[in-house]
C-alpha atoms as a PDB file:
ATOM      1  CA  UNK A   1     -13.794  10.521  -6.822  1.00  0.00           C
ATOM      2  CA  UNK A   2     -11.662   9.592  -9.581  1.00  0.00           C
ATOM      3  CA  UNK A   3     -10.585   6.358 -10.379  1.00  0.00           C
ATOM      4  CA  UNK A   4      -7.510   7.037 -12.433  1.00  0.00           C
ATOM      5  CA  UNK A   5      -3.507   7.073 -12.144  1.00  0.00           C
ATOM      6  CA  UNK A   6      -3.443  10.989 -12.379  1.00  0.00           C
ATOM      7  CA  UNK A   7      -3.676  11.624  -8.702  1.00  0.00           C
ATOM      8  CA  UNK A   8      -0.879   8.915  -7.724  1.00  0.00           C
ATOM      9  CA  UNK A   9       1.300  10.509 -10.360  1.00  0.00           C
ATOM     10  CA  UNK A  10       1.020  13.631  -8.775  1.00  0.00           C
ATOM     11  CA  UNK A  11       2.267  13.076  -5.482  1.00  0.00           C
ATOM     12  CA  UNK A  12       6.360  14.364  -4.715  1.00  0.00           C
ATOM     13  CA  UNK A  13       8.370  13.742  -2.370  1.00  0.00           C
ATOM     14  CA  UNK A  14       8.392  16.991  -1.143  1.00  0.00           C
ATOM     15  CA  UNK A  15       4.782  17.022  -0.377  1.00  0.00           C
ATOM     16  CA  UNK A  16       4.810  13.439   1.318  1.00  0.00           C
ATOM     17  CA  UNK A  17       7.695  14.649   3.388  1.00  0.00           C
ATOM     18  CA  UNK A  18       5.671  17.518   4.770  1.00  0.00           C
ATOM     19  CA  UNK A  19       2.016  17.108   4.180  1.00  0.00           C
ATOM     20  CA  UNK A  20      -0.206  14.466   5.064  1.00  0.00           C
ATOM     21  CA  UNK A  21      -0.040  11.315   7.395  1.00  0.00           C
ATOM     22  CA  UNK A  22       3.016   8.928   8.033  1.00  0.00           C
ATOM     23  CA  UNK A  23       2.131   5.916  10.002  1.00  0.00           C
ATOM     24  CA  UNK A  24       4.820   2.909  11.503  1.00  0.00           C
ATOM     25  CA  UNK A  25       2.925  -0.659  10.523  1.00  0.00           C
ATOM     26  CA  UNK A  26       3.576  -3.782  10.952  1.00  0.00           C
ATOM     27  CA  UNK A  27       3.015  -6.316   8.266  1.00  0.00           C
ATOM     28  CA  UNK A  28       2.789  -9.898   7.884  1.00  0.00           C
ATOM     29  CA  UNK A  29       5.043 -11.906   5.325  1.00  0.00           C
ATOM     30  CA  UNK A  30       1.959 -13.410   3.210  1.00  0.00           C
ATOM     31  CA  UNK A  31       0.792  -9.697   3.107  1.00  0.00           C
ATOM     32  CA  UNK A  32       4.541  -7.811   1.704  1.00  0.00           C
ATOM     33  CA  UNK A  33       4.761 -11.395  -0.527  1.00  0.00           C
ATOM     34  CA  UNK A  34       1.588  -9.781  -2.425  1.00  0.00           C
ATOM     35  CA  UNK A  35       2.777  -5.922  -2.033  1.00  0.00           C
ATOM     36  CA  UNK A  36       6.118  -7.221  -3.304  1.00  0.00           C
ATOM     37  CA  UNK A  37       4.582  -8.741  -6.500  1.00  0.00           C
ATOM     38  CA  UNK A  38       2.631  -5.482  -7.439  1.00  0.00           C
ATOM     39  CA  UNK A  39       3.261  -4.257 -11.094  1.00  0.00           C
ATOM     40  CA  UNK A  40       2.646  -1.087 -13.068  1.00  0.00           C
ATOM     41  CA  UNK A  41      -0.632  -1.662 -13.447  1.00  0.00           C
ATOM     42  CA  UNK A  42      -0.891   1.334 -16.144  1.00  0.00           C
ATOM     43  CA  UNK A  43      -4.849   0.026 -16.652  1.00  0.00           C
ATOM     44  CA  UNK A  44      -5.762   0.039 -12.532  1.00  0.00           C
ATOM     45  CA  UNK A  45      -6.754  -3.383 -12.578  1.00  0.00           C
ATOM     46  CA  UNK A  46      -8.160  -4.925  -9.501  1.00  0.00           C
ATOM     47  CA  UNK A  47      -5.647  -6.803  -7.580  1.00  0.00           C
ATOM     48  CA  UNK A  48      -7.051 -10.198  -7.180  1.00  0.00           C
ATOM     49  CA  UNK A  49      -4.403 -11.476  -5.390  1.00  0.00           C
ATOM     50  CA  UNK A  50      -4.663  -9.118  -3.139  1.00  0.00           C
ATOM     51  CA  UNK A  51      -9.102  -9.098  -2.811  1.00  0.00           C
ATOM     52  CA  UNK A  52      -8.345 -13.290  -1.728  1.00  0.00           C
ATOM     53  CA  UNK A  53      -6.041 -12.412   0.764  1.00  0.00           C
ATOM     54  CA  UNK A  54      -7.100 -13.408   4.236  1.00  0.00           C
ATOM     55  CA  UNK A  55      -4.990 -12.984   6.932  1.00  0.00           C
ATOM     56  CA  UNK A  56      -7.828 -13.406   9.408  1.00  0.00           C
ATOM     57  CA  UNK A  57      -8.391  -9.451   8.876  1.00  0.00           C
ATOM     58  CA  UNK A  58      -5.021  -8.344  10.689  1.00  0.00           C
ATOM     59  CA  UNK A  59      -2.735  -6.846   8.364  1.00  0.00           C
ATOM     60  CA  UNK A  60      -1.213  -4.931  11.289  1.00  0.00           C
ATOM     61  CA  UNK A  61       1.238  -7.658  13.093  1.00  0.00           C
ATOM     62  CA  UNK A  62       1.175  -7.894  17.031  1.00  0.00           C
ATOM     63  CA  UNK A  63       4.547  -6.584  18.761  1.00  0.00           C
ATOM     64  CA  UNK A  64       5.324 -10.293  19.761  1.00  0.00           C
ATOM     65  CA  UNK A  65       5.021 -11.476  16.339  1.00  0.00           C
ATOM     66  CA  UNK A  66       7.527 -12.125  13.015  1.00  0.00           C
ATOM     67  CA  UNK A  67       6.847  -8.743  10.961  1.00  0.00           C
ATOM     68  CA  UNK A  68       7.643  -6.373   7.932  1.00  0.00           C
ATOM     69  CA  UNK A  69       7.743  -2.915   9.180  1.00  0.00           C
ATOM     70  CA  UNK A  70       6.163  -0.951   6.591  1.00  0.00           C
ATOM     71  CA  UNK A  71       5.819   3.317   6.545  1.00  0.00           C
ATOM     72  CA  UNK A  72       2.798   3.912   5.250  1.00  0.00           C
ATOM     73  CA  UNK A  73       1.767   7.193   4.086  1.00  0.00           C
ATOM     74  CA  UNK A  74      -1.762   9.151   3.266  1.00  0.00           C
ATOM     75  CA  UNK A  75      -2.780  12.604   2.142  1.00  0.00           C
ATOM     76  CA  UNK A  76      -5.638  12.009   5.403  1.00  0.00           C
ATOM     77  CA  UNK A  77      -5.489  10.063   8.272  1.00  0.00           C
ATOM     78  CA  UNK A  78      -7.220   7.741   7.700  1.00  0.00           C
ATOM     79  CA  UNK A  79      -5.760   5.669   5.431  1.00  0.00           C
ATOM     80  CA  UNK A  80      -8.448   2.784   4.718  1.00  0.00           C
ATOM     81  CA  UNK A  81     -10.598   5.131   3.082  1.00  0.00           C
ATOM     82  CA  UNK A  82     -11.636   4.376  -0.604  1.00  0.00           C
ATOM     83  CA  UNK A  83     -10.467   6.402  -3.135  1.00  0.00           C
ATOM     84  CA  UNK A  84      -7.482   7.777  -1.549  1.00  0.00           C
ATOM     85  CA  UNK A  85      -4.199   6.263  -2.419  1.00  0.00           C
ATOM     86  CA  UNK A  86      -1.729   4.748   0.278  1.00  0.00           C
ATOM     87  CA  UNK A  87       2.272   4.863  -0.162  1.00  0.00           C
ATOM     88  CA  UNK A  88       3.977   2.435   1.441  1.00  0.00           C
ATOM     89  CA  UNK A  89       7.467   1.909   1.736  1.00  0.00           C
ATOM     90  CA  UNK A  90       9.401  -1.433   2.890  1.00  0.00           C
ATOM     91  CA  UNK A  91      12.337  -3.088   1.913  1.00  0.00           C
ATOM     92  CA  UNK A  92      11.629  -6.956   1.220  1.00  0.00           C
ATOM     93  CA  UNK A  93      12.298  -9.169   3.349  1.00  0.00           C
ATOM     94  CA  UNK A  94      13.163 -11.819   0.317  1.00  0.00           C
ATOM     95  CA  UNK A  95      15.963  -9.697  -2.253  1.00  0.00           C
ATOM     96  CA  UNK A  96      16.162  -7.029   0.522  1.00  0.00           C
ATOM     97  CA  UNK A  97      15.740  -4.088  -2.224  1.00  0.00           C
ATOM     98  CA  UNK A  98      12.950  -1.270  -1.628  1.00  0.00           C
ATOM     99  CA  UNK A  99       9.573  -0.915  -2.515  1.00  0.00           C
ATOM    100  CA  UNK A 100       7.562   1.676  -2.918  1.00  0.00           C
ATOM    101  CA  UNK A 101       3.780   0.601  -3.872  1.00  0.00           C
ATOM    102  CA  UNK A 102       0.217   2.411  -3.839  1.00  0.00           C
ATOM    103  CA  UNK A 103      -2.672   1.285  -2.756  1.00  0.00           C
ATOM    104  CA  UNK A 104      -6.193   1.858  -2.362  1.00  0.00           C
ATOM    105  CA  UNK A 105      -9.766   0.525  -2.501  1.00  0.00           C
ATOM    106  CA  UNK A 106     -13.121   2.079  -4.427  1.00  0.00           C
ATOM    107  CA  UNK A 107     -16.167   1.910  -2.992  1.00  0.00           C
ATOM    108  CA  UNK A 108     -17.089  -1.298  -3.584  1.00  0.00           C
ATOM    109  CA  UNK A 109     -14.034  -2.686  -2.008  1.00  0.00           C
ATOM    110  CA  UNK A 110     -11.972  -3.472  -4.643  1.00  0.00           C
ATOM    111  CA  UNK A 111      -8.075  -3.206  -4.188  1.00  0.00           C
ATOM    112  CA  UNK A 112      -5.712  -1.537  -6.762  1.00  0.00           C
ATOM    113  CA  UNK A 113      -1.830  -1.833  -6.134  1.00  0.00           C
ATOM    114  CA  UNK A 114       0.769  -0.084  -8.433  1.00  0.00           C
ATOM    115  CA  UNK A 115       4.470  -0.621  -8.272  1.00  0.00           C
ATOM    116  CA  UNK A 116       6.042   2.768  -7.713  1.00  0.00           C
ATOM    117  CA  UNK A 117       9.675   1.760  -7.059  1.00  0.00           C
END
């Protein structure tokens, strides 16, 4: 798999509109406080901010509970797997503007984010 920029780059808009998997989540603050943050990161640097985050392993919020609703998308279903890059969209919660940030992990469980919008 490769480990570059080139395949985030290549996703449209067209082809997330009508390919792949789009997916209603539910995010804690602490968790969209680090998504927020997320920069360019032109040299895919692990996010270390986001490796020490520990939210007692659920980043998907109860229905009960004080949440970010966050539309994630994935070219599979299964979004957690490594290598493949996440989209996900939210507006924050803090300056109320959009964000638009990719994720994804390698095989060793290290976390990349890149600020998209």
């Amino acid at each position: 798999m490769t480990t570059s920029l080139d395949n985030l780059k290549d996703f449209t808009i067209g082809q997330m509109m009508t390919e792949g998997h789009l997916e209603q989540c539910r995010f804690s603050h602490r968790l969209v406080e680090i998504l927020a943050k997320a920069t360019r990161n032109e040299n895919l640097e692990i996010s270390r901010e986001f490796a020490e985050f520990d939210d007692d392993g659920d980043f998907f919020m109860s229905m009960d509970s004080e949440h970010v609703p966050v539309t994630q998308w994935c070219e599979i279903e299964d979004c957690n797997e490594p290598y493949y890059w996440s989209i996900l969209m939210f507006r924050d919660p803090y300056d109320n503007s959009s964000r638009v940030v990719g994720l994804r992990s390698d095989g060793s469980a290290n976390f990349y984010l890149v600020k998209i919008i």
